[in-house]
N, C-alpha and C. Protein backbone atom coordinates (compact mmCIF):
# COMPACT_ATOMS: atom_id res chain seq x y z
N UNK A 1 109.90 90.48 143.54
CA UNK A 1 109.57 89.27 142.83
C UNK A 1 110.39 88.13 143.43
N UNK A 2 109.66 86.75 143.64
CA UNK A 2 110.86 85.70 143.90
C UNK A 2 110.98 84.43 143.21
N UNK A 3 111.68 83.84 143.31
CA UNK A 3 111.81 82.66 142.20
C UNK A 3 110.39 81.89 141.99
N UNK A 4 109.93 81.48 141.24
CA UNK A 4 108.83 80.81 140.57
C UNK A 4 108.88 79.36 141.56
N UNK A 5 110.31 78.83 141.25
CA UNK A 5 110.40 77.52 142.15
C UNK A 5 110.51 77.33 143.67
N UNK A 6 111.47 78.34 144.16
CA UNK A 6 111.48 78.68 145.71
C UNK A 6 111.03 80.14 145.63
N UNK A 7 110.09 79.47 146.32
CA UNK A 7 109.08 80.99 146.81
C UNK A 7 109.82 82.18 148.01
N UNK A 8 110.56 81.44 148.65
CA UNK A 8 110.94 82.19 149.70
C UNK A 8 112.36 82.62 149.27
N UNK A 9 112.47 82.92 148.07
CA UNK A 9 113.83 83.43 147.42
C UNK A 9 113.49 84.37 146.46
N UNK A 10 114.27 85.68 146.88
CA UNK A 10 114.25 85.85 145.46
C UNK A 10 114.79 86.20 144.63
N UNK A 11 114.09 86.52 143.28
CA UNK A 11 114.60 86.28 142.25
C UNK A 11 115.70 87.31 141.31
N UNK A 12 116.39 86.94 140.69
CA UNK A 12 117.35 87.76 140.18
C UNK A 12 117.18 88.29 139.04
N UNK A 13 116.35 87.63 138.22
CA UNK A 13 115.71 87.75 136.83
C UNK A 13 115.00 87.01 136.38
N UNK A 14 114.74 86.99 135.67
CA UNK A 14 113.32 86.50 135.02
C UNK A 14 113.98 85.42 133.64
N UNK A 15 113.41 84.24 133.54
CA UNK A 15 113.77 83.25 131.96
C UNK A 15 113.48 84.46 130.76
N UNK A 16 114.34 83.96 129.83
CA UNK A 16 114.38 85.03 127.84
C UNK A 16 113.17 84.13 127.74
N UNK A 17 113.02 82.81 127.92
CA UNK A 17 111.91 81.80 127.14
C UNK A 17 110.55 82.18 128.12
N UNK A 18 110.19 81.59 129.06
CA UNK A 18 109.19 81.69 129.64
C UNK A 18 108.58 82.98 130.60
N UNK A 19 109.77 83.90 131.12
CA UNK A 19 109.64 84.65 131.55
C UNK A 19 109.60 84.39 133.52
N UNK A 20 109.15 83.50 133.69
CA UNK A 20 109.45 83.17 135.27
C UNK A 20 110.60 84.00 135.90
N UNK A 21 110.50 84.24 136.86
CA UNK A 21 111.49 84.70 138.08
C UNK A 21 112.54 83.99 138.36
N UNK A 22 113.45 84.06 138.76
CA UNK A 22 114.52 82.62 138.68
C UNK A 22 115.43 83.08 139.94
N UNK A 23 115.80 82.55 141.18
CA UNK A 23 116.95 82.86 141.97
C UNK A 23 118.10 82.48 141.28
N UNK A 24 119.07 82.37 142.22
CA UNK A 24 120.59 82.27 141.54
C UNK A 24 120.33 80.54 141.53
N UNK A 25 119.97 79.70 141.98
CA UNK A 25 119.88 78.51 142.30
C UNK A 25 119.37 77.95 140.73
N UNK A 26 118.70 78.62 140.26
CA UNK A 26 117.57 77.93 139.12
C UNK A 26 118.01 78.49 137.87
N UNK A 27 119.07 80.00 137.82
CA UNK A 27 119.41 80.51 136.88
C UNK A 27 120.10 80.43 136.06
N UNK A 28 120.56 79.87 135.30
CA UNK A 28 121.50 79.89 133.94
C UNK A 28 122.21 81.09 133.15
N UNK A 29 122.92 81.78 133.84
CA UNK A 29 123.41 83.00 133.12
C UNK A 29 124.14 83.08 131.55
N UNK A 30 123.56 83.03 130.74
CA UNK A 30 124.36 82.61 129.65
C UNK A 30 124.62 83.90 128.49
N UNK A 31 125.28 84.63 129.19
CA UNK A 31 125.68 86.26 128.86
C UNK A 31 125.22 87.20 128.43
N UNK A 32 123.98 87.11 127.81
CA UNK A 32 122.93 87.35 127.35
C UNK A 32 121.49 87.60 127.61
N UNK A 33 121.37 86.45 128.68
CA UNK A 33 120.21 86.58 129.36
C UNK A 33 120.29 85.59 130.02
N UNK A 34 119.02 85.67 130.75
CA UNK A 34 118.87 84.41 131.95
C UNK A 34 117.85 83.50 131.19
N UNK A 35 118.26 81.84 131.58
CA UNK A 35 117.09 81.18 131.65
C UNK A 35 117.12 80.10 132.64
N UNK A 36 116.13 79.28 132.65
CA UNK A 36 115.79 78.35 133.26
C UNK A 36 116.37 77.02 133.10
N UNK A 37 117.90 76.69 134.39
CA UNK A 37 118.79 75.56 134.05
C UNK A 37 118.30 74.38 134.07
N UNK A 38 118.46 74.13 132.60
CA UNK A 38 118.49 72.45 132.24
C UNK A 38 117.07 72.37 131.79
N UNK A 39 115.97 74.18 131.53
CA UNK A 39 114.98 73.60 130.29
C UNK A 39 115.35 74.87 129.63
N UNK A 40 115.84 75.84 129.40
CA UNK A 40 115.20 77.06 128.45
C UNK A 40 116.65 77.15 127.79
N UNK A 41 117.82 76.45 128.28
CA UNK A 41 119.14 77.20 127.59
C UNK A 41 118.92 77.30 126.31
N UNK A 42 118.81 75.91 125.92
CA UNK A 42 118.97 76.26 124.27
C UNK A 42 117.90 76.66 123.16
N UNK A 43 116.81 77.12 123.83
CA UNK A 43 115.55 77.68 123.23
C UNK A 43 116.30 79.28 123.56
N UNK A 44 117.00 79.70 124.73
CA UNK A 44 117.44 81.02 124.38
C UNK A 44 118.63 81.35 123.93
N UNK A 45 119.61 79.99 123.68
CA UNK A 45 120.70 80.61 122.86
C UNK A 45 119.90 80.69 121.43
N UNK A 46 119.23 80.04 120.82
CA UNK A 46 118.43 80.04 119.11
C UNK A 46 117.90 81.40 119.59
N UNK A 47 117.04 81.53 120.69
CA UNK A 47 116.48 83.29 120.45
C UNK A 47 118.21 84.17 120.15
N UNK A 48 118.79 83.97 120.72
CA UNK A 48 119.86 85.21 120.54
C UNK A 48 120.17 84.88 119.38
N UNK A 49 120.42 84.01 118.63
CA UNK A 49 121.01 83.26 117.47
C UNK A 49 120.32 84.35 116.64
N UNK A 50 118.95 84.16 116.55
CA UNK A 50 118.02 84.77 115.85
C UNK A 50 117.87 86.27 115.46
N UNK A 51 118.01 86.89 117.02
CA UNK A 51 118.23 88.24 117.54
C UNK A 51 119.34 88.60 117.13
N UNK A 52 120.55 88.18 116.76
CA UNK A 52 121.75 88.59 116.39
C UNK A 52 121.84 88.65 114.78
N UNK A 53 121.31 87.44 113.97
CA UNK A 53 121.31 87.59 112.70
C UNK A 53 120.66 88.48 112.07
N UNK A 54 119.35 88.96 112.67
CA UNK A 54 118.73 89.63 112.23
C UNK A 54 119.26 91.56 112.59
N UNK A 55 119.96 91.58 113.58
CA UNK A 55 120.22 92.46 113.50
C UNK A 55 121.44 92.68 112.70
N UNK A 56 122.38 91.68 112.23
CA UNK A 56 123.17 91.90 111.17
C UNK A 56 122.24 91.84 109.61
N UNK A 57 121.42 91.31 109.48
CA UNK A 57 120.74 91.40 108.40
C UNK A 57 120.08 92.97 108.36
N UNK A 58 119.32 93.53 109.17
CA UNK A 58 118.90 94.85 109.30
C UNK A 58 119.98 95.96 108.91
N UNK A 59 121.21 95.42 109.67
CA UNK A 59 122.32 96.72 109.31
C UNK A 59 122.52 96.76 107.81
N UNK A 60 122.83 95.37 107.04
CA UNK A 60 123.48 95.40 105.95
C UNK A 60 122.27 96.00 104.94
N UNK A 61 120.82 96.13 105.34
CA UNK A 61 119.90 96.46 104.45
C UNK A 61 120.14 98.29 104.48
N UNK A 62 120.43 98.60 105.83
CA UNK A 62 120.75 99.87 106.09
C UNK A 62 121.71 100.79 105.22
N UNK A 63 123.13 99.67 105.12
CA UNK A 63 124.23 100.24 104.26
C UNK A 63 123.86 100.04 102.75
N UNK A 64 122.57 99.88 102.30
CA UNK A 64 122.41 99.82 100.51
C UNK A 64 121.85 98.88 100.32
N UNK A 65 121.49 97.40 100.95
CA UNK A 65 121.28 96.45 100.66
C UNK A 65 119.30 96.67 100.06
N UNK A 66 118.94 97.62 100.47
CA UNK A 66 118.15 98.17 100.59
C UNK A 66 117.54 98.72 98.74
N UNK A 67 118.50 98.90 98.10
CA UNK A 67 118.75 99.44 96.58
C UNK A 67 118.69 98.42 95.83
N UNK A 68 119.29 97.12 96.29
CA UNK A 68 119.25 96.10 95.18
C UNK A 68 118.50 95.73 94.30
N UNK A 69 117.22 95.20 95.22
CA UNK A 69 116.21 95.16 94.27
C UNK A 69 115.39 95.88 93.84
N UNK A 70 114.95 97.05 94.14
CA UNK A 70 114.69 98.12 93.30
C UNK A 70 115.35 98.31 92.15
N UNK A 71 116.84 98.42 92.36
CA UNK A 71 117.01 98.52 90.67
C UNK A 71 117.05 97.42 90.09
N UNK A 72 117.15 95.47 90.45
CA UNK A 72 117.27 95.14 89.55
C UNK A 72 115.72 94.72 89.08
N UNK A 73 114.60 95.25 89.71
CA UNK A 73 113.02 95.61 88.90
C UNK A 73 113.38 96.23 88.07
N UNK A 74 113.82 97.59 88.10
CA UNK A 74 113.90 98.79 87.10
C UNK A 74 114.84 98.09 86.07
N UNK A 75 116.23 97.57 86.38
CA UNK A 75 116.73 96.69 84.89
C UNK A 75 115.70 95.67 84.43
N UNK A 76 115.05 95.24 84.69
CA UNK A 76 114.20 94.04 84.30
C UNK A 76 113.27 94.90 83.16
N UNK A 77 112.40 95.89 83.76
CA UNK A 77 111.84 96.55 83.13
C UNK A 77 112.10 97.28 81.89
N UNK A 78 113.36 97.61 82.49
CA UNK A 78 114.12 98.39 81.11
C UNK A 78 113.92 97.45 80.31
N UNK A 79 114.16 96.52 80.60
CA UNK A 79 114.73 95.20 79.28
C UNK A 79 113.83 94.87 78.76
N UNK A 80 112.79 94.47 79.17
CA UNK A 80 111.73 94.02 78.96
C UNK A 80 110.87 95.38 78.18
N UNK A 81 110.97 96.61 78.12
CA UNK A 81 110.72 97.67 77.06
C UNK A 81 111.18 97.37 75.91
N UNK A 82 112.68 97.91 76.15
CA UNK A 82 113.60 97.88 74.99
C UNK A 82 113.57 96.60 74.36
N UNK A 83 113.41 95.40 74.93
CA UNK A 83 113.51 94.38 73.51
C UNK A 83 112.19 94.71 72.99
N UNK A 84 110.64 94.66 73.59
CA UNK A 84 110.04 94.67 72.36
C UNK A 84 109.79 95.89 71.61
N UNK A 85 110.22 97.22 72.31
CA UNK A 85 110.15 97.88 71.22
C UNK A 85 111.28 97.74 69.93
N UNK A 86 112.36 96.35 70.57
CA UNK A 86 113.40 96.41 69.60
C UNK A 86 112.72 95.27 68.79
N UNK A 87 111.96 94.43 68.79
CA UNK A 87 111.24 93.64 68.27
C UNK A 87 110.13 94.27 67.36
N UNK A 88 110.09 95.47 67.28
CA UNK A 88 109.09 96.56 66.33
C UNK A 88 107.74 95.54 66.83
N UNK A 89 107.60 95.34 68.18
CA UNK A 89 105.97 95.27 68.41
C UNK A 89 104.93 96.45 68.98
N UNK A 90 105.98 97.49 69.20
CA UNK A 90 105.12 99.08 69.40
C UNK A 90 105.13 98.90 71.11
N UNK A 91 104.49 100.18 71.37
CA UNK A 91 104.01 100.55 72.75
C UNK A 91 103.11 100.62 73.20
N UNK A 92 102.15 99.70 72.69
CA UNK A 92 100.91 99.00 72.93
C UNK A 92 100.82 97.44 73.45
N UNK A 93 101.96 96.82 73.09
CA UNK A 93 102.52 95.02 73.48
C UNK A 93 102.39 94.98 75.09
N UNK A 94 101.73 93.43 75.31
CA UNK A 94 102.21 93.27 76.53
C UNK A 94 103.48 93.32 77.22
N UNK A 95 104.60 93.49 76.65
CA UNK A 95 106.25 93.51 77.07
C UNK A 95 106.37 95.03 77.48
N UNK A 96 105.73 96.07 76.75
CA UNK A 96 106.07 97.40 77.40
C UNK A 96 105.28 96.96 78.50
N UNK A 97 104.08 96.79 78.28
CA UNK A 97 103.01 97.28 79.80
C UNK A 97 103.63 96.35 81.08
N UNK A 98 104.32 95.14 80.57
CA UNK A 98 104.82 94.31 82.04
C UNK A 98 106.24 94.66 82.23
N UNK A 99 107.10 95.50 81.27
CA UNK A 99 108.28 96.16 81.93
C UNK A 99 107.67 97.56 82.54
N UNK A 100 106.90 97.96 81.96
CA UNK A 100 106.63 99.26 83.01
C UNK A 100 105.86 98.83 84.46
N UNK A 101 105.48 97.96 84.59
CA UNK A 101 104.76 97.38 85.88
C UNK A 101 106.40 97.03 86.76
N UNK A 102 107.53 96.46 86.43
CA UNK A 102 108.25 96.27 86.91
C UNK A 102 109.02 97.14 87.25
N UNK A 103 109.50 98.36 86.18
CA UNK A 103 109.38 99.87 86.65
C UNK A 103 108.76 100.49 88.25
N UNK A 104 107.42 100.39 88.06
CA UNK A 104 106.31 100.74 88.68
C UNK A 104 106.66 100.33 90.17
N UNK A 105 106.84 98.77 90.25
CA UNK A 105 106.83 98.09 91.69
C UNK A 105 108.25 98.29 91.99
N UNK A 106 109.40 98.33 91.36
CA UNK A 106 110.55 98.88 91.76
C UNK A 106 110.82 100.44 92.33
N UNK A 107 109.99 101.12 91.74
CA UNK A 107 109.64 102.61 92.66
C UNK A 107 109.07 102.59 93.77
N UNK A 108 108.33 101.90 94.07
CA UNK A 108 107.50 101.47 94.95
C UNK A 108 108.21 100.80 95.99
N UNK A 109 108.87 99.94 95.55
CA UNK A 109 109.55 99.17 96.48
C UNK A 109 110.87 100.40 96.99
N UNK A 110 111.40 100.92 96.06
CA UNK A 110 112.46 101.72 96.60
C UNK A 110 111.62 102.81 98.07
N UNK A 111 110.56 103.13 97.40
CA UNK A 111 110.17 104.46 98.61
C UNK A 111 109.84 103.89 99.79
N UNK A 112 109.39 102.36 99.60
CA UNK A 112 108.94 101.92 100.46
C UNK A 112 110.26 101.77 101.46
N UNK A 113 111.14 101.05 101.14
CA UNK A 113 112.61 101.05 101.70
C UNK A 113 113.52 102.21 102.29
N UNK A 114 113.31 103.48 101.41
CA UNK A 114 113.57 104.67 102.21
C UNK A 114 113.01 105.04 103.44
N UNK A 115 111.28 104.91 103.50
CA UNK A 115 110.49 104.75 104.03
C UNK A 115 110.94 104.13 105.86
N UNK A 116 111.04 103.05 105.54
CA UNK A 116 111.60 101.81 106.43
C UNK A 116 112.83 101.94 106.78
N UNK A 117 113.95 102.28 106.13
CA UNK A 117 115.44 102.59 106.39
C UNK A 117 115.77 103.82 106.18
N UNK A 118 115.21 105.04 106.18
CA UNK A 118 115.44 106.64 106.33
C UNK A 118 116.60 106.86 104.83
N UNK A 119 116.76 107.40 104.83
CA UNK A 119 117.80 107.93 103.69
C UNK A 119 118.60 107.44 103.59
N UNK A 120 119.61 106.53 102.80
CA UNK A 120 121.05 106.33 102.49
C UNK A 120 122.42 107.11 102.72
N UNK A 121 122.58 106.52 103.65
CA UNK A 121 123.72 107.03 105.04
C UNK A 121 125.04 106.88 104.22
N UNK A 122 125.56 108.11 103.86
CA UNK A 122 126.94 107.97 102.92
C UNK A 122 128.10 107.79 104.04
């Protein structure tokens, strides 16, 4: 492969943004990856920016973050039972049937999350 700009060179790597070929002449090494000096730097430091948060966001879902809201559906739900059956409106009221729906999508959401993040890594 040779640089996109000088043809009769070639290339060392390729731009994170556009992908072009790049010699050492045109390249921007910015520890991470290569781009294209003086147009792609800072379109690929935001990609790494991006690429990095998200892989700290992925880990922390990994270590439990993953549980949160599942249970706080399932507390919602609870609550939303227990007051109206504490309200003597029975187990026929819309308050049971929309805490058990919140129940419902909190199971759901949990398997789904196991699913997606494998088992809870003690």
């Amino acid at each position: 492969m040779y640089c996109f700009n000088h043809h009769d060179r070639p290339a060392i790597g390729t731009c994170k943004e556009c992908c072009k070929g790049l010699c050492t002449e045109c390249a921007a090494d910015l520890g991470h990856g290569l781009a294209c000096k003086g147009q792609h730097e800072s379109m690929v430091e935001t990609l790494n920016t991006i690429i990095t948060r998200n892989a700290s966001a992925y880990s922390a879902a990994e270590k439990g973050g993953s549980f949160i809201l599942p249970a706080f559906l399932g507390f919602i739900g609870v609550i939303l039972i227990g007051q109206t059956l504490y309200a003597g409106r029975g187990l026929t009221s819309f308050g049971v049937l929309l805490g058990g729906g919140f129940i419902a999508f909190g199971v759901v959401f949990l398997l789904f999350n196991r699913r997606v993040f494998g088992p809870r890594k003690r």
